[in-house]
C-alpha atoms as a PDB file:
ATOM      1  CA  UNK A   1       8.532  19.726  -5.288  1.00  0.00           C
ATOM      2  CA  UNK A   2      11.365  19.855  -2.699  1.00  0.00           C
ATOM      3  CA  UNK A   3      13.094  17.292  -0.878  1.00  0.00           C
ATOM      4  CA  UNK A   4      11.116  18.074   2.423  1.00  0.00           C
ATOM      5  CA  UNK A   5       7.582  18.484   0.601  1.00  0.00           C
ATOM      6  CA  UNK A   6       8.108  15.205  -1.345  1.00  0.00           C
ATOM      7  CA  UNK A   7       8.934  13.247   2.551  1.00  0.00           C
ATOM      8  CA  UNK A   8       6.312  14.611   3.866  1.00  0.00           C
ATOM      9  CA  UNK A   9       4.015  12.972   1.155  1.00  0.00           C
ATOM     10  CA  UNK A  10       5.681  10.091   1.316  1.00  0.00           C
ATOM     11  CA  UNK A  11       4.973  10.107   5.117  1.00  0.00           C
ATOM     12  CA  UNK A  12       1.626  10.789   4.835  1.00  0.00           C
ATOM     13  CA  UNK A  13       1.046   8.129   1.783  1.00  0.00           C
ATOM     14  CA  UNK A  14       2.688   5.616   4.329  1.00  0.00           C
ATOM     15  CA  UNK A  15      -0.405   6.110   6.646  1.00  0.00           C
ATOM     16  CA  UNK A  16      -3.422   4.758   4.785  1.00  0.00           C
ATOM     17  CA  UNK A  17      -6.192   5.771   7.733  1.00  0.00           C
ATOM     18  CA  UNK A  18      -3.911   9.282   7.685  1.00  0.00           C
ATOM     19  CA  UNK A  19      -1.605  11.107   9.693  1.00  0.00           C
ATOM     20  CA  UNK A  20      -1.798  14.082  12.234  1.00  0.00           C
ATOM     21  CA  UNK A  21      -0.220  17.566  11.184  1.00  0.00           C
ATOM     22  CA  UNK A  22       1.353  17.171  14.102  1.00  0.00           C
ATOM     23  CA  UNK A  23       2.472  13.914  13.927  1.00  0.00           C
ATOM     24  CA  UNK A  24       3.700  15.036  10.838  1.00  0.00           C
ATOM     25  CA  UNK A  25       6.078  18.367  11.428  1.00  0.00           C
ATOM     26  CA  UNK A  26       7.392  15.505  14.873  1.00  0.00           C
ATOM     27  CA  UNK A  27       8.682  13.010  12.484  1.00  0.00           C
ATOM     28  CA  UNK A  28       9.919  15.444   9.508  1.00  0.00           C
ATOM     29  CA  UNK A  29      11.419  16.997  12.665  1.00  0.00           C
ATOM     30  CA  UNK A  30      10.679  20.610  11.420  1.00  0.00           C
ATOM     31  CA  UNK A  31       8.669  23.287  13.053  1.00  0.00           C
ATOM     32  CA  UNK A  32       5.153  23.253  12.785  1.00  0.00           C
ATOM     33  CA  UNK A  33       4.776  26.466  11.009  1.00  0.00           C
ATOM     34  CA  UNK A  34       7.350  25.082   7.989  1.00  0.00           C
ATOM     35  CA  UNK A  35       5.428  21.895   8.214  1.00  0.00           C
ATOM     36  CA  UNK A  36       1.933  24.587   7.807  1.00  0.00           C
ATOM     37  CA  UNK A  37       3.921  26.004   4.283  1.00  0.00           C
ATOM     38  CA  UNK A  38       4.805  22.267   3.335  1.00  0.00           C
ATOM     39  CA  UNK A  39       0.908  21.399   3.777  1.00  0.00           C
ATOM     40  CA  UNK A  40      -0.388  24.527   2.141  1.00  0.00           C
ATOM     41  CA  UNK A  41       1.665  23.138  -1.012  1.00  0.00           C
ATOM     42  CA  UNK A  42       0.641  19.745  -0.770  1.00  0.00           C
ATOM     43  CA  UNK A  43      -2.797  21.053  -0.981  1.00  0.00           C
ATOM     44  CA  UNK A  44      -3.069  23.343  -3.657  1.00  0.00           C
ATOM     45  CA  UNK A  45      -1.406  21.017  -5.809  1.00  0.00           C
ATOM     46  CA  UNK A  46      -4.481  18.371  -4.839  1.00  0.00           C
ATOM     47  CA  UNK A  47      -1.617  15.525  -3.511  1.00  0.00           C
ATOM     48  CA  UNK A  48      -3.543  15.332   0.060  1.00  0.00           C
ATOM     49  CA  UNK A  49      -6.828  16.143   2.098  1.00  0.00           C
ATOM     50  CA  UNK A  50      -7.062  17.995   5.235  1.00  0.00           C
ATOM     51  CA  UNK A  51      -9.821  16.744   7.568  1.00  0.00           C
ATOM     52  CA  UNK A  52     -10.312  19.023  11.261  1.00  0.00           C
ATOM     53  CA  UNK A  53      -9.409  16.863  14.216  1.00  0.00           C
ATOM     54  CA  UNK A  54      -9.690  16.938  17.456  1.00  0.00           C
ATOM     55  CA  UNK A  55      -7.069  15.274  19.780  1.00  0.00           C
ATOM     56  CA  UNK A  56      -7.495  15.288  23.490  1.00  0.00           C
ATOM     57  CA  UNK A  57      -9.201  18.892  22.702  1.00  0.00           C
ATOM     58  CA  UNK A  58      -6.376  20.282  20.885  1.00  0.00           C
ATOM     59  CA  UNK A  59      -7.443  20.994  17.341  1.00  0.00           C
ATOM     60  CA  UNK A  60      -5.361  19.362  14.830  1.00  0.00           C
ATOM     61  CA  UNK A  61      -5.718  18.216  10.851  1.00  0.00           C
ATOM     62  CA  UNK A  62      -5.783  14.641   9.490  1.00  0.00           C
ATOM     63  CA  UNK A  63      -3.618  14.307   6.699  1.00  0.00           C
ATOM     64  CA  UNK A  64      -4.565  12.019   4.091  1.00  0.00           C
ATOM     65  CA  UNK A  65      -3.136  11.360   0.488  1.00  0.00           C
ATOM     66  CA  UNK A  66      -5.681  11.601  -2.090  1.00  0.00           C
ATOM     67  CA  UNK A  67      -6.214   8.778  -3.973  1.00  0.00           C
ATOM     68  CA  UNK A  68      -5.103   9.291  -7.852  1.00  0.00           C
ATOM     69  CA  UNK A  69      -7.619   7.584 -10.617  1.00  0.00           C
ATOM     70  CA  UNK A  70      -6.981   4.454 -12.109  1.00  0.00           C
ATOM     71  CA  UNK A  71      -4.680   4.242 -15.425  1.00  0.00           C
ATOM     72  CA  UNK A  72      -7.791   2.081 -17.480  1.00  0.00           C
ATOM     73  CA  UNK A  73      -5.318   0.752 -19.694  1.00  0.00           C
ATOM     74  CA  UNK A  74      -4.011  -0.936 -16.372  1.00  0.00           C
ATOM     75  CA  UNK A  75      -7.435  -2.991 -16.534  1.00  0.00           C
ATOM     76  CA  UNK A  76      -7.771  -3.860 -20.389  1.00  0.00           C
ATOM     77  CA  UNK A  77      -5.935  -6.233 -22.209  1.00  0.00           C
ATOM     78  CA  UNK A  78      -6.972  -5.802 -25.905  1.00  0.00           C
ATOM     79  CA  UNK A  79     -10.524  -4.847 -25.605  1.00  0.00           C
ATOM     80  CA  UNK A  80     -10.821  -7.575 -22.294  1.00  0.00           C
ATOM     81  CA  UNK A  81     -11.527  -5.552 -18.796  1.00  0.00           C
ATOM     82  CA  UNK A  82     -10.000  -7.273 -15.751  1.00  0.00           C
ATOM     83  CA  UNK A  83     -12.474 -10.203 -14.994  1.00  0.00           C
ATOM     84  CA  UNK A  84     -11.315  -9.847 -11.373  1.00  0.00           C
ATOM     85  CA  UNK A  85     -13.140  -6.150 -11.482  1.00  0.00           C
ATOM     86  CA  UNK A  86     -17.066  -7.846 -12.130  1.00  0.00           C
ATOM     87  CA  UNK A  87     -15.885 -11.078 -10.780  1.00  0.00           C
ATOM     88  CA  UNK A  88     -17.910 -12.933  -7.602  1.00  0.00           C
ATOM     89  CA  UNK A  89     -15.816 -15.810  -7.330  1.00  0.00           C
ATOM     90  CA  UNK A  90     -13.595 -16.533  -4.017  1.00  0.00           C
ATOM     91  CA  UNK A  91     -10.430 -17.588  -5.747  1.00  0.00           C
ATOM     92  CA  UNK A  92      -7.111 -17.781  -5.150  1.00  0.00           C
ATOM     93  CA  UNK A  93      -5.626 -15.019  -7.789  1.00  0.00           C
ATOM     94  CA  UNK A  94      -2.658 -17.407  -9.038  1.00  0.00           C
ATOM     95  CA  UNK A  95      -4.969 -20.284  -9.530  1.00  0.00           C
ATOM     96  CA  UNK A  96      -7.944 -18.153 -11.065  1.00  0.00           C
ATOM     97  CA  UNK A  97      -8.398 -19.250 -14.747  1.00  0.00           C
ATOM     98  CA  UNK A  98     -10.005 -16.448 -16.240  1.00  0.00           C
ATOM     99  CA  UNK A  99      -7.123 -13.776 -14.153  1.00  0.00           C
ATOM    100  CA  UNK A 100      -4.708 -16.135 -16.347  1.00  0.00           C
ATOM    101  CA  UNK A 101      -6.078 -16.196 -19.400  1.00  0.00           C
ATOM    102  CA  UNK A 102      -6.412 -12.039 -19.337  1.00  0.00           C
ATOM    103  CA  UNK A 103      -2.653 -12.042 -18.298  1.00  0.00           C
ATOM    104  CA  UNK A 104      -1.770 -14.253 -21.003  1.00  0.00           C
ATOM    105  CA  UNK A 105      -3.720 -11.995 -23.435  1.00  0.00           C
ATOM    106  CA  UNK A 106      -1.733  -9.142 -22.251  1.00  0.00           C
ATOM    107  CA  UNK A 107       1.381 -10.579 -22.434  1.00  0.00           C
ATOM    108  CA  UNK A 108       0.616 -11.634 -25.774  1.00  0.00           C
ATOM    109  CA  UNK A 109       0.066  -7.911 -26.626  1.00  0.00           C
ATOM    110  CA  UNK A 110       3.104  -6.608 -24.990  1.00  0.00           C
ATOM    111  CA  UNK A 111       4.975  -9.292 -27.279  1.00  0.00           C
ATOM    112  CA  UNK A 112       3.430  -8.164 -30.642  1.00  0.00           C
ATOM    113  CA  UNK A 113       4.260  -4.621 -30.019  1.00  0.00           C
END
C-alpha cells in the first residue's frame, strides 16, 4: 500500500460515522480523480465501504472503514470467554470481579508460556 493510500485509510478510520470522498481528496489535498484511484484500491482490497450520498444535491460517496473480525483468542483465557461478552451487570470494569479474575487467568497463561 503506498504512503498516500495508507493516509487516506487512516483518515477515513479516524471518522467512525465516515467520511465524504470529497472531504477526503480536501484534506489528503490531492485531486479528486487520484483520490477516485486511491478509493478504487481501498476497495478491492475490502479495507472500506462506499455508501452513495447526497450533499446539498451533489452526489458524493460515504467512506467508511470496514470493520475487521475479532481475533477470538483476544476473548479466551484458557478455555474462559470474556465474562464481560454475556455479562448484564452495570459495573465499573476495574472493580468487576469476574473481568479480574479472567485477567488474572490470562496473565497466568502468558507467564507459563
Amino acid at each position: 500500500m503506498t504512503d498516500l493510500a495508507e493516509e487516506a485509510l487512516n483518515l477515513i478510520q479516524s471518522h467512525r460515522q465516515g467520511i465524504l470522498q470529497s472531504e477526503l481528496w480536501k484534506q489528503l489535498n490531492i485531486d479528486s480523480r487520484k483520490c477516485s484511484r486511491i478509493v478504487k484500491r481501498l476497495l478491492d482490497a475490502g479495507q472500506i465501504e462506499r455508501i452513495e450520498f447526497r450533499n446539498e444535491g451533489i452526489k458524493t460517496y460515504l467512506l467508511r472503514a470496514k470493520k475487521k473480525a475479532a481475533d477470538p483468542s483476544l476473548i479466551l483465557a484458557g478455555c474462559e470467554i470474556l465474562p464481560c461478552i454475556r455479562c448484564e451487570l452495570e459495573c465499573i470494569p476495574e472493580e468487576c470481579p469476574l473481568l479480574l479474575d479472567w485477567i488474572y487467568q490470562l496473565a497466568l497463561e502468558e507467564y507459563e508460556e
